[in-house]
PDB file of N, CA and C in Angstrom:
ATOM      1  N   UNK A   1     105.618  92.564  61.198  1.00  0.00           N
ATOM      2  CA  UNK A   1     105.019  93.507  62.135  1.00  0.00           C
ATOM      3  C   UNK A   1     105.052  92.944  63.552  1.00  0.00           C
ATOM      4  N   UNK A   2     104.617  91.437  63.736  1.00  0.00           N
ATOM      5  CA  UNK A   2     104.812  91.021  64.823  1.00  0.00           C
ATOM      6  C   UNK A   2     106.119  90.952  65.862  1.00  0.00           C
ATOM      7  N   UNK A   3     107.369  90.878  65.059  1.00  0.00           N
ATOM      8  CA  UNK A   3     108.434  90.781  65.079  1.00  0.00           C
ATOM      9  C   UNK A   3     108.901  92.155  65.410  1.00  0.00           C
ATOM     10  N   UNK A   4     108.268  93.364  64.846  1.00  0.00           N
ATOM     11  CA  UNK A   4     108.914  94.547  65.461  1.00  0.00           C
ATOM     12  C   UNK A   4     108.260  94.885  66.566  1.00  0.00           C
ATOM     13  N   UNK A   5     107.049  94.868  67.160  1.00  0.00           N
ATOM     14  CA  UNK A   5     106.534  94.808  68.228  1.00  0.00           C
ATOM     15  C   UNK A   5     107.140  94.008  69.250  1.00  0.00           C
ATOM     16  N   UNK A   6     107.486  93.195  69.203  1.00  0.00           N
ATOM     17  CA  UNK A   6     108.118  92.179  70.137  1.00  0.00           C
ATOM     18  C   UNK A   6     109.520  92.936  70.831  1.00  0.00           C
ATOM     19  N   UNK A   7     110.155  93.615  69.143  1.00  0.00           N
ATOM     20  CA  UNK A   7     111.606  93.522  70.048  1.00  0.00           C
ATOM     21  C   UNK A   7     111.255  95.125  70.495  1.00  0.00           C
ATOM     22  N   UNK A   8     110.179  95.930  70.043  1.00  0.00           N
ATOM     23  CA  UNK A   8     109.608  97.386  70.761  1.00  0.00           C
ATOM     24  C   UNK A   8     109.538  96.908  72.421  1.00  0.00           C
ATOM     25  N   UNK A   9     108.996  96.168  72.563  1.00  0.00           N
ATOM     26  CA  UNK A   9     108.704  95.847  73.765  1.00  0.00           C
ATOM     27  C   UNK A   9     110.057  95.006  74.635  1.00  0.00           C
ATOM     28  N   UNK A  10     110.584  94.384  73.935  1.00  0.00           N
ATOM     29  CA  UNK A  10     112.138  93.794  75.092  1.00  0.00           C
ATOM     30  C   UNK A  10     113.018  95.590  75.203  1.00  0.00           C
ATOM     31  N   UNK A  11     112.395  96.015  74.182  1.00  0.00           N
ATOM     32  CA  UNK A  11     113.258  97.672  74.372  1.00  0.00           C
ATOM     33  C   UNK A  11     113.067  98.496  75.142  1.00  0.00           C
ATOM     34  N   UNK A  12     112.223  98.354  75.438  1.00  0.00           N
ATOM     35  CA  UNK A  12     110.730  99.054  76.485  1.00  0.00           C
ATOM     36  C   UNK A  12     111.160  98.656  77.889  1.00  0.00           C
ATOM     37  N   UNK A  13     111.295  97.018  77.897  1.00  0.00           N
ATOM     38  CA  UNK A  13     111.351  96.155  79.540  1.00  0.00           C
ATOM     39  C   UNK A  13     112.938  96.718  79.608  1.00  0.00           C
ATOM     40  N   UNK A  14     113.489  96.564  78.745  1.00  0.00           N
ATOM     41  CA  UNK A  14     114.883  96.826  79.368  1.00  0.00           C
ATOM     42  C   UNK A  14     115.281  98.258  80.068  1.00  0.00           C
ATOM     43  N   UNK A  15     114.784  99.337  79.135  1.00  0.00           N
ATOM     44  CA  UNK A  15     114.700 100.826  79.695  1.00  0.00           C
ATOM     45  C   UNK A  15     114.141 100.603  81.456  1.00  0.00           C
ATOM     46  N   UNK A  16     112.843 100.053  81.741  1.00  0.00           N
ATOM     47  CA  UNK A  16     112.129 100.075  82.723  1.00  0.00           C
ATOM     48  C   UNK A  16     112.404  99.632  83.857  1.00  0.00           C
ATOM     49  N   UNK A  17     113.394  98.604  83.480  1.00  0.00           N
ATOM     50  CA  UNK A  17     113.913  97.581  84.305  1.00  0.00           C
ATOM     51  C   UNK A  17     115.026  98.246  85.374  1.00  0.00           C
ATOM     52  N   UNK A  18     115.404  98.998  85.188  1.00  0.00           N
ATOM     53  CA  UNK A  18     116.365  99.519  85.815  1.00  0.00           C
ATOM     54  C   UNK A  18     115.919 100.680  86.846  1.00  0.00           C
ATOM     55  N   UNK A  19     115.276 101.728  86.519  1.00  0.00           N
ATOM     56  CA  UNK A  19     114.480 102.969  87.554  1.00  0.00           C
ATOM     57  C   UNK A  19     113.457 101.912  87.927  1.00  0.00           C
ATOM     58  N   UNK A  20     113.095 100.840  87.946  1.00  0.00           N
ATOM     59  CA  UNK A  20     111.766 100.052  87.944  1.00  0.00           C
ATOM     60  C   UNK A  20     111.226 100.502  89.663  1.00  0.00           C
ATOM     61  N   UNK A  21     112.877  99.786  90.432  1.00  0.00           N
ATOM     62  CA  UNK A  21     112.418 100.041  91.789  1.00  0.00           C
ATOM     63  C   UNK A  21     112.106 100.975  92.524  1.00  0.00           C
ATOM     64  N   UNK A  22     113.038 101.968  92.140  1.00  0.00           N
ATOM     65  CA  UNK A  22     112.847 103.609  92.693  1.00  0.00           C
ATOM     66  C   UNK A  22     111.374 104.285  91.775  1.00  0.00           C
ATOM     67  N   UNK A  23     110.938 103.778  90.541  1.00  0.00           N
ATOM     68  CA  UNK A  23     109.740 104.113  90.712  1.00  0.00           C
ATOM     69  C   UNK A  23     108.739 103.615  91.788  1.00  0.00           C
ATOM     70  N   UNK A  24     108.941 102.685  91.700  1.00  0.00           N
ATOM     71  CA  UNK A  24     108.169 101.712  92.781  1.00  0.00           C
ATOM     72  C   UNK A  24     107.739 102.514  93.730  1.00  0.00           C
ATOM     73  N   UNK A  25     109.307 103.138  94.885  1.00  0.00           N
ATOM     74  CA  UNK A  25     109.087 103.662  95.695  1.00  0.00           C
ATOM     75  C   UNK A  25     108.760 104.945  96.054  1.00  0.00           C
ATOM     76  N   UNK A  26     108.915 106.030  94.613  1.00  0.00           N
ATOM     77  CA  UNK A  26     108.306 106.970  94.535  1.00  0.00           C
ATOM     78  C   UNK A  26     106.685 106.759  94.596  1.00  0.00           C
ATOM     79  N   UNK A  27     106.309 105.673  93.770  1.00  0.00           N
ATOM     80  CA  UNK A  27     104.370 105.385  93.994  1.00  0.00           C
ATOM     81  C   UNK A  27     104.155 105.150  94.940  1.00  0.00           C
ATOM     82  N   UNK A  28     104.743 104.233  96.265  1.00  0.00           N
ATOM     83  CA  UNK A  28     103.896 104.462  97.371  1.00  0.00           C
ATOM     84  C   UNK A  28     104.642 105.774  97.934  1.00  0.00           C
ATOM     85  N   UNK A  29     105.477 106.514  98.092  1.00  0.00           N
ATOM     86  CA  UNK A  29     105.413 107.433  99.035  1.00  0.00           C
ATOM     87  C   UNK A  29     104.263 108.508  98.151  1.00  0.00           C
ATOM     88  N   UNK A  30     103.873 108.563  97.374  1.00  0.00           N
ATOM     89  CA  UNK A  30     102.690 109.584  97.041  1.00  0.00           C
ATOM     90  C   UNK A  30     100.946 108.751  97.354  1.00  0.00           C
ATOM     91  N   UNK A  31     101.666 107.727  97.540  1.00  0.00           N
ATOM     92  CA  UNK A  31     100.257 106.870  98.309  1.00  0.00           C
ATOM     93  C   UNK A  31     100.309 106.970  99.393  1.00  0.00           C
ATOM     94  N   UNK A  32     101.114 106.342 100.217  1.00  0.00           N
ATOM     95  CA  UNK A  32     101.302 106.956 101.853  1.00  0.00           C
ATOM     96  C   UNK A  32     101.761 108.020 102.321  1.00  0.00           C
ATOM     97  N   UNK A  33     102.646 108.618 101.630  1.00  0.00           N
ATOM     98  CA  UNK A  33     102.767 109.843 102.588  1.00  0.00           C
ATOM     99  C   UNK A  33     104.865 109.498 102.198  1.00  0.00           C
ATOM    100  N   UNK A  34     105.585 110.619 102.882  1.00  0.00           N
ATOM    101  CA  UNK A  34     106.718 110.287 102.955  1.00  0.00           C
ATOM    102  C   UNK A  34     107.051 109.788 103.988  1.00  0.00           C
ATOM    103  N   UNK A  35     108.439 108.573 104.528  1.00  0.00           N
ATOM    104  CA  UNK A  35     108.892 107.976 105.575  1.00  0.00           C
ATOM    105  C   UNK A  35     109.069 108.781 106.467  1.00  0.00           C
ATOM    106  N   UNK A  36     108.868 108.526 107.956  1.00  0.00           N
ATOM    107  CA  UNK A  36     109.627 109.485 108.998  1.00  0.00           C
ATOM    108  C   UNK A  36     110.744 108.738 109.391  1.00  0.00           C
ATOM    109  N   UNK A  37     111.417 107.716 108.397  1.00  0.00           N
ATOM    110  CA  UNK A  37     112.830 107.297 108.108  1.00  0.00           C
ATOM    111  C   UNK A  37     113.691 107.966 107.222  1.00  0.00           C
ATOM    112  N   UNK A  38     114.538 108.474 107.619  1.00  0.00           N
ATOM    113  CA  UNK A  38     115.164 109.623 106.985  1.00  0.00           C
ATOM    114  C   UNK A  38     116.402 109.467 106.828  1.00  0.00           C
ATOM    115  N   UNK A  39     117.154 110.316 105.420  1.00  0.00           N
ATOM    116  CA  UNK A  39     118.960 110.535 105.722  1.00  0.00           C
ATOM    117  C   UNK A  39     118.997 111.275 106.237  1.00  0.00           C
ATOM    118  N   UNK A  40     120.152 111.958 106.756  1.00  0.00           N
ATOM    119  CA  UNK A  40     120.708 113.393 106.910  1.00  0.00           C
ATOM    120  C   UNK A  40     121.651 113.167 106.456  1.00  0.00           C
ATOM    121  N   UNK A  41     121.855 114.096 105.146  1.00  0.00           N
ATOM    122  CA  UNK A  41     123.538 114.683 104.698  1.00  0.00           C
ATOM    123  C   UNK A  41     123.532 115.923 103.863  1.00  0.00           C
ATOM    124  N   UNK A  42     124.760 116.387 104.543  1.00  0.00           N
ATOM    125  CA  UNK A  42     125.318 118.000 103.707  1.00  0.00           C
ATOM    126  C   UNK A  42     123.785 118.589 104.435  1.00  0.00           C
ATOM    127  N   UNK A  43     123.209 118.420 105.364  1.00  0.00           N
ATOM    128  CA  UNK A  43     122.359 119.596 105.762  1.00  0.00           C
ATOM    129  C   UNK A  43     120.852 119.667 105.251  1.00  0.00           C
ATOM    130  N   UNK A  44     120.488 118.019 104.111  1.00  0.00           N
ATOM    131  CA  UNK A  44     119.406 118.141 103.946  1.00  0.00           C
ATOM    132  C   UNK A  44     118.953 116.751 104.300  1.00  0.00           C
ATOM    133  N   UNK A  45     117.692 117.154 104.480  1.00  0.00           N
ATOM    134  CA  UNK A  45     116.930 115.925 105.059  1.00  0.00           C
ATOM    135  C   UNK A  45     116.338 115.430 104.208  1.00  0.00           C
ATOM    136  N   UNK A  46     116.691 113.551 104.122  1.00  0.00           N
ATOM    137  CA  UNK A  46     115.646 113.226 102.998  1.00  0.00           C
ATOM    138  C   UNK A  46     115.245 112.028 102.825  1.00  0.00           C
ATOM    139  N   UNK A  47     113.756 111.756 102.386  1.00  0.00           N
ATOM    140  CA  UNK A  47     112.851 110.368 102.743  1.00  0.00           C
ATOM    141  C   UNK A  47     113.656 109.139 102.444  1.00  0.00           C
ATOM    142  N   UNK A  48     113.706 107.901 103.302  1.00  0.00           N
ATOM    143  CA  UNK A  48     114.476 107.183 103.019  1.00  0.00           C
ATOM    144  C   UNK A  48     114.097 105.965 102.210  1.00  0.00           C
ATOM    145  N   UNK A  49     112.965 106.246 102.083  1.00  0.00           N
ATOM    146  CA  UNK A  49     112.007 105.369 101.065  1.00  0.00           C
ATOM    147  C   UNK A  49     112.258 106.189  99.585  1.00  0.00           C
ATOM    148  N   UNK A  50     112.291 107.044  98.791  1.00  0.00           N
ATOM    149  CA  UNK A  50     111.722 107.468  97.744  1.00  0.00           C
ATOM    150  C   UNK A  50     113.389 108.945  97.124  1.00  0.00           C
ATOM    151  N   UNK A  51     113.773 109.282  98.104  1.00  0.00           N
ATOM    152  CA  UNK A  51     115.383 110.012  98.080  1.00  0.00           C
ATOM    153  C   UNK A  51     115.080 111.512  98.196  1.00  0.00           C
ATOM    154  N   UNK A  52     113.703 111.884  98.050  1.00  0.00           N
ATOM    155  CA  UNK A  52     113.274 113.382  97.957  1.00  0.00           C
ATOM    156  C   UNK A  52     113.226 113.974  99.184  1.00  0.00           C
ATOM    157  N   UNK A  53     114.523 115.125  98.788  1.00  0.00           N
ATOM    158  CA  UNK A  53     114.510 116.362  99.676  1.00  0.00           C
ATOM    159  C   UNK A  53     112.938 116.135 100.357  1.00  0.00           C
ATOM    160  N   UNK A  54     113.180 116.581 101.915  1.00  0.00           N
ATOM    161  CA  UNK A  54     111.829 116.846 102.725  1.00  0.00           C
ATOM    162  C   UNK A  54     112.222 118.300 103.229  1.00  0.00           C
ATOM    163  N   UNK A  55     113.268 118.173 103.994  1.00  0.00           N
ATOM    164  CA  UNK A  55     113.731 119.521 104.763  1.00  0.00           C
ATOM    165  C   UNK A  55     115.127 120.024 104.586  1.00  0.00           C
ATOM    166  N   UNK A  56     115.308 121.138 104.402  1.00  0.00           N
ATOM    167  CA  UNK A  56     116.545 122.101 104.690  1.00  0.00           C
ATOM    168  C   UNK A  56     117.254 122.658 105.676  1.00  0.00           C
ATOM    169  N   UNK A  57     117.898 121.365 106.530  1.00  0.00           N
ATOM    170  CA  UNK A  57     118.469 121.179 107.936  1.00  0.00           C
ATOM    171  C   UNK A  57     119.898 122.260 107.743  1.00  0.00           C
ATOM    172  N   UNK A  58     120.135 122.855 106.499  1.00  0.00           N
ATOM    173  CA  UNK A  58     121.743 123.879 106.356  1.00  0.00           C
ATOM    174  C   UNK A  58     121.290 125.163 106.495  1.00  0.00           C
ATOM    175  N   UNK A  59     119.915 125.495 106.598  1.00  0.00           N
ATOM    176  CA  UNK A  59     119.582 126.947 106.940  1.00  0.00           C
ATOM    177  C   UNK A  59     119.200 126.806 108.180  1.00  0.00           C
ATOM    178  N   UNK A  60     119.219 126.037 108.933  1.00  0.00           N
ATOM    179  CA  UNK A  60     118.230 125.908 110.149  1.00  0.00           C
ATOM    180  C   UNK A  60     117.024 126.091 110.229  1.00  0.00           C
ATOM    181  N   UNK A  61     116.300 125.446 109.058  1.00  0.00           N
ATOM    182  CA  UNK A  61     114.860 125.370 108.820  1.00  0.00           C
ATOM    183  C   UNK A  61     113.857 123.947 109.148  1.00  0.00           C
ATOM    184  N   UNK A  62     114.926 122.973 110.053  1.00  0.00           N
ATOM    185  CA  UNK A  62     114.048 121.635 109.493  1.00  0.00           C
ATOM    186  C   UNK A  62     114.111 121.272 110.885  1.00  0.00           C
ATOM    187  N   UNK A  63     112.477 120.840 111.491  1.00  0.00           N
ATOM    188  CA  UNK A  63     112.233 120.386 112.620  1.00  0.00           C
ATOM    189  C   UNK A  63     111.935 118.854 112.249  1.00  0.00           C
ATOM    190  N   UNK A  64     113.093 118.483 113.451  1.00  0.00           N
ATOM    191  CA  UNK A  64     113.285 116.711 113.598  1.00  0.00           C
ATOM    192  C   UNK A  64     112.604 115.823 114.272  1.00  0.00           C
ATOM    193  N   UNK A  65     111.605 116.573 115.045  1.00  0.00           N
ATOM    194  CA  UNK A  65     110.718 115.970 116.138  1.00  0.00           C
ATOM    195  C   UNK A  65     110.388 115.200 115.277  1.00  0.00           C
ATOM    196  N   UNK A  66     110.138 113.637 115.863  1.00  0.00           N
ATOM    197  CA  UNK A  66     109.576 112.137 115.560  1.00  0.00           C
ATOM    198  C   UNK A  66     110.089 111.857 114.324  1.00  0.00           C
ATOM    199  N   UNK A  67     111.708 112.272 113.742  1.00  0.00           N
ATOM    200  CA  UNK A  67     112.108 111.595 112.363  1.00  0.00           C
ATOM    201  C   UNK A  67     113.083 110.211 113.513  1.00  0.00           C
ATOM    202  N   UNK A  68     113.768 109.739 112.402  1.00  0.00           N
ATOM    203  CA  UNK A  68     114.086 108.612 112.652  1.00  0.00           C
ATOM    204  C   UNK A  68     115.675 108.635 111.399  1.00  0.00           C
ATOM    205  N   UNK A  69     116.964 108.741 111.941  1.00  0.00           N
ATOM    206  CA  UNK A  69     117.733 108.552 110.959  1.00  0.00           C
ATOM    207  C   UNK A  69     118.168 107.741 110.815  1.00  0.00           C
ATOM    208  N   UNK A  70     118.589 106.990 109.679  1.00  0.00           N
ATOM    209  CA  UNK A  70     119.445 105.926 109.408  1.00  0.00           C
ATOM    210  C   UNK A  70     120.550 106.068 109.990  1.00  0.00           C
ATOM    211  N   UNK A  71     121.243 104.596 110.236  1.00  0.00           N
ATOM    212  CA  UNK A  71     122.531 104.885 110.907  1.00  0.00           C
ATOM    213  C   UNK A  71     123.042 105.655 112.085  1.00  0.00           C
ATOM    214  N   UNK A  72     122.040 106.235 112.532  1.00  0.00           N
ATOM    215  CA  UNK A  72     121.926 107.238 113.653  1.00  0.00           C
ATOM    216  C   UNK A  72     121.505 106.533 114.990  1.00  0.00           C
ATOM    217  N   UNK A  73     122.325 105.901 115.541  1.00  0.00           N
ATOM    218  CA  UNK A  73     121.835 105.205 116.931  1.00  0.00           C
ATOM    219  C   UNK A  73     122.034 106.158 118.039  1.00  0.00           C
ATOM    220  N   UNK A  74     121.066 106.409 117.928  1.00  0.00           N
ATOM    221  CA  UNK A  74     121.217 107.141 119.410  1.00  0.00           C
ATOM    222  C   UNK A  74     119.873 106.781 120.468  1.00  0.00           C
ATOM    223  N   UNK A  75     119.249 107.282 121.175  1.00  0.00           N
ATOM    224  CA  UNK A  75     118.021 107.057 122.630  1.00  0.00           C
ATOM    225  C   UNK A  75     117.234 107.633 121.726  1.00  0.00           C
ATOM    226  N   UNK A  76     117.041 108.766 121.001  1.00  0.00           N
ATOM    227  CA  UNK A  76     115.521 109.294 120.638  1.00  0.00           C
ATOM    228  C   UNK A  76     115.151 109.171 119.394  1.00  0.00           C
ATOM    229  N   UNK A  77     116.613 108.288 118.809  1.00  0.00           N
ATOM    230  CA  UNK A  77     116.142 107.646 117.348  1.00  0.00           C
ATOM    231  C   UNK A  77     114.669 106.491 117.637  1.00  0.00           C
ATOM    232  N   UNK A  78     115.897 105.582 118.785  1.00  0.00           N
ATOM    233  CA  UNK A  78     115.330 104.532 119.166  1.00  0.00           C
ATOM    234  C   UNK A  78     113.733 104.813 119.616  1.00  0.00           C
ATOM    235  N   UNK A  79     113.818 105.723 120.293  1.00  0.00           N
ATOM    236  CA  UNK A  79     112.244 105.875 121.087  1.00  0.00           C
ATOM    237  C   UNK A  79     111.302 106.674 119.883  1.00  0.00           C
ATOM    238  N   UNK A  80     111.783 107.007 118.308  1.00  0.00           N
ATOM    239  CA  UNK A  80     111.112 107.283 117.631  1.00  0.00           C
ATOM    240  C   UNK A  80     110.911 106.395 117.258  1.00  0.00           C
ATOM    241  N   UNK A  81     111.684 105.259 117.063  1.00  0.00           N
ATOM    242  CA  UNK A  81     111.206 104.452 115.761  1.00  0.00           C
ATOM    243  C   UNK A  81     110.326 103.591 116.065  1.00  0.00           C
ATOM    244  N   UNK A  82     109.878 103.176 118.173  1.00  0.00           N
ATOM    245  CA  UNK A  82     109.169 103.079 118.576  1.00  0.00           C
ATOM    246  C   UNK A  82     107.980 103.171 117.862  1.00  0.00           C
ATOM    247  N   UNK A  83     107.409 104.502 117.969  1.00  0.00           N
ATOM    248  CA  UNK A  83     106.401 105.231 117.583  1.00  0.00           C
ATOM    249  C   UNK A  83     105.713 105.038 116.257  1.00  0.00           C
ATOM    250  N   UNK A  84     106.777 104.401 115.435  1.00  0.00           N
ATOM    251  CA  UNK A  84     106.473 104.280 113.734  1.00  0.00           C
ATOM    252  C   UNK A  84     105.339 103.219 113.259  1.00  0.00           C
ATOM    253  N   UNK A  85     104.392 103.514 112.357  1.00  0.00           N
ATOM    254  CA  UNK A  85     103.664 102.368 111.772  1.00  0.00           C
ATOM    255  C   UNK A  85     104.034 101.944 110.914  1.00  0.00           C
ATOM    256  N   UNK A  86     103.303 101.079 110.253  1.00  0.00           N
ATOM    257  CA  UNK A  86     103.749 100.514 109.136  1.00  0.00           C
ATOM    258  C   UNK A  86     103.973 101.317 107.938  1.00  0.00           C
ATOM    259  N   UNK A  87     103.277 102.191 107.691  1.00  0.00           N
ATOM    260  CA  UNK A  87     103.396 102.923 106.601  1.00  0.00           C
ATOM    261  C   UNK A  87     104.972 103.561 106.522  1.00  0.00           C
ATOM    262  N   UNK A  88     105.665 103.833 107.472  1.00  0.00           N
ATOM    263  CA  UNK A  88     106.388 104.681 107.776  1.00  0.00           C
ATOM    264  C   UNK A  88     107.784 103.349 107.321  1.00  0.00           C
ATOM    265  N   UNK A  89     107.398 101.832 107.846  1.00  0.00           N
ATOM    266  CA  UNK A  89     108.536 101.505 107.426  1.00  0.00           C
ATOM    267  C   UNK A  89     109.142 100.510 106.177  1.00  0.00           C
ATOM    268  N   UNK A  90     107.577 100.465 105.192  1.00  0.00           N
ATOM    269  CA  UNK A  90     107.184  99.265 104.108  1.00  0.00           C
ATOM    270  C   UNK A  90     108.328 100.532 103.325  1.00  0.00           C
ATOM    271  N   UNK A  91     108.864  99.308 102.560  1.00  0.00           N
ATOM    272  CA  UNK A  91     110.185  99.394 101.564  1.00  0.00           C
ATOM    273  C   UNK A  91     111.377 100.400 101.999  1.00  0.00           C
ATOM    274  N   UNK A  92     111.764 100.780 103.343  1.00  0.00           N
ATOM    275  CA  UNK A  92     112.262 101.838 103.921  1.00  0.00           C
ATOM    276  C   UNK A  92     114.188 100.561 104.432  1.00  0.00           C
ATOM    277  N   UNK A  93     115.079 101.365 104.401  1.00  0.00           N
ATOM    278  CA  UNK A  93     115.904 100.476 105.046  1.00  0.00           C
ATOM    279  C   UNK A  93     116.262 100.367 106.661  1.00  0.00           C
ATOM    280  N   UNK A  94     116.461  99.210 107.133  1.00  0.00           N
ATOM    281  CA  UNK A  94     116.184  99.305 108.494  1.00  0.00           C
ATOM    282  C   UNK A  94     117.423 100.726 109.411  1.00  0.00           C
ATOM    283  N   UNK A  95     116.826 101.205 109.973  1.00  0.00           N
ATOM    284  CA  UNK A  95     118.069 102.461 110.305  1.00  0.00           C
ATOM    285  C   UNK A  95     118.657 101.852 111.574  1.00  0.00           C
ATOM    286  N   UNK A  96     118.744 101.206 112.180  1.00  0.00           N
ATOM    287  CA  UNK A  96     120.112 100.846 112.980  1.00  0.00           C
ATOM    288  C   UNK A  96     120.733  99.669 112.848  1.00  0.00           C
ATOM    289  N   UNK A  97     122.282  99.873 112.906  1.00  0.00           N
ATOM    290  CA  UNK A  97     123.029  98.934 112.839  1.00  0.00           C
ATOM    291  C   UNK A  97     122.995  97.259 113.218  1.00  0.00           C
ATOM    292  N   UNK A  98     123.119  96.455 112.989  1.00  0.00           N
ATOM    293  CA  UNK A  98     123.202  95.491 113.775  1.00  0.00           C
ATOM    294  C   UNK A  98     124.126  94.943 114.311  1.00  0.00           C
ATOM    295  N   UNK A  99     123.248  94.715 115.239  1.00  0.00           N
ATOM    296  CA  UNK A  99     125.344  94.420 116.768  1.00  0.00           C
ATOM    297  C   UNK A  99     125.769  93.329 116.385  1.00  0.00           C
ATOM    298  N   UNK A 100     126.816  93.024 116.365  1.00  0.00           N
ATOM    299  CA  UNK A 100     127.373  92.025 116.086  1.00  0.00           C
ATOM    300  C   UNK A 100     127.867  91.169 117.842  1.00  0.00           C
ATOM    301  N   UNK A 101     127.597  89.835 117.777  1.00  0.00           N
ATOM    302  CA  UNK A 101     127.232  89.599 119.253  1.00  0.00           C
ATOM    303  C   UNK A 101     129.262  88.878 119.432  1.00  0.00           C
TER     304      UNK A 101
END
């Protein structure tokens, strides 16, 4: 009995082990809130912490004021990301490039 419990459980860690992180980051964005670090692609907008659709930028439904896109260097990325707290950037990937000097 002990013996099947044991390998229940390496069966268990192994399943878990893998979505482990993206659960992770689904639990805090329902603790904090979603990132105002964001993708944009194909027209939808979406948290860059956790991957969930926020807005529907292909109907012209999604206001961008104070998001922040990855990969998106531009002046009002920059002066958003300014603006960001912490919440906005714990487990999030950093959105601009780094210059290479």
């Amino acid at each position: 009995m002990k013996r099947f419990k044991l390998l229940c459980f390496e069966i268990t860690i192994r399943k878990i082990k893998t979505p482990f992180e993206r659960k992770v980051r689904e639990i805090v964005c329902s603790f904090l809130g979603h990132s105002r670090i964001c993708h944009y692609c194909f027209g939808e907008i979406t948290c860059a912490r956790c991957g969930e659709i926020l807005q529907d930028g292909f109907a012209g439904l999604s206001d961008t004021t104070g998001l922040v896109f990855v990969e998106h260097d531009c002046s009002i990325c920059r002066e958003n990301y300014k603006g960001l707290s912490w919440k906005d950037k714990v487990l999030c990937p950093h959105p601009f490039k780094k210059k290479k000097d």
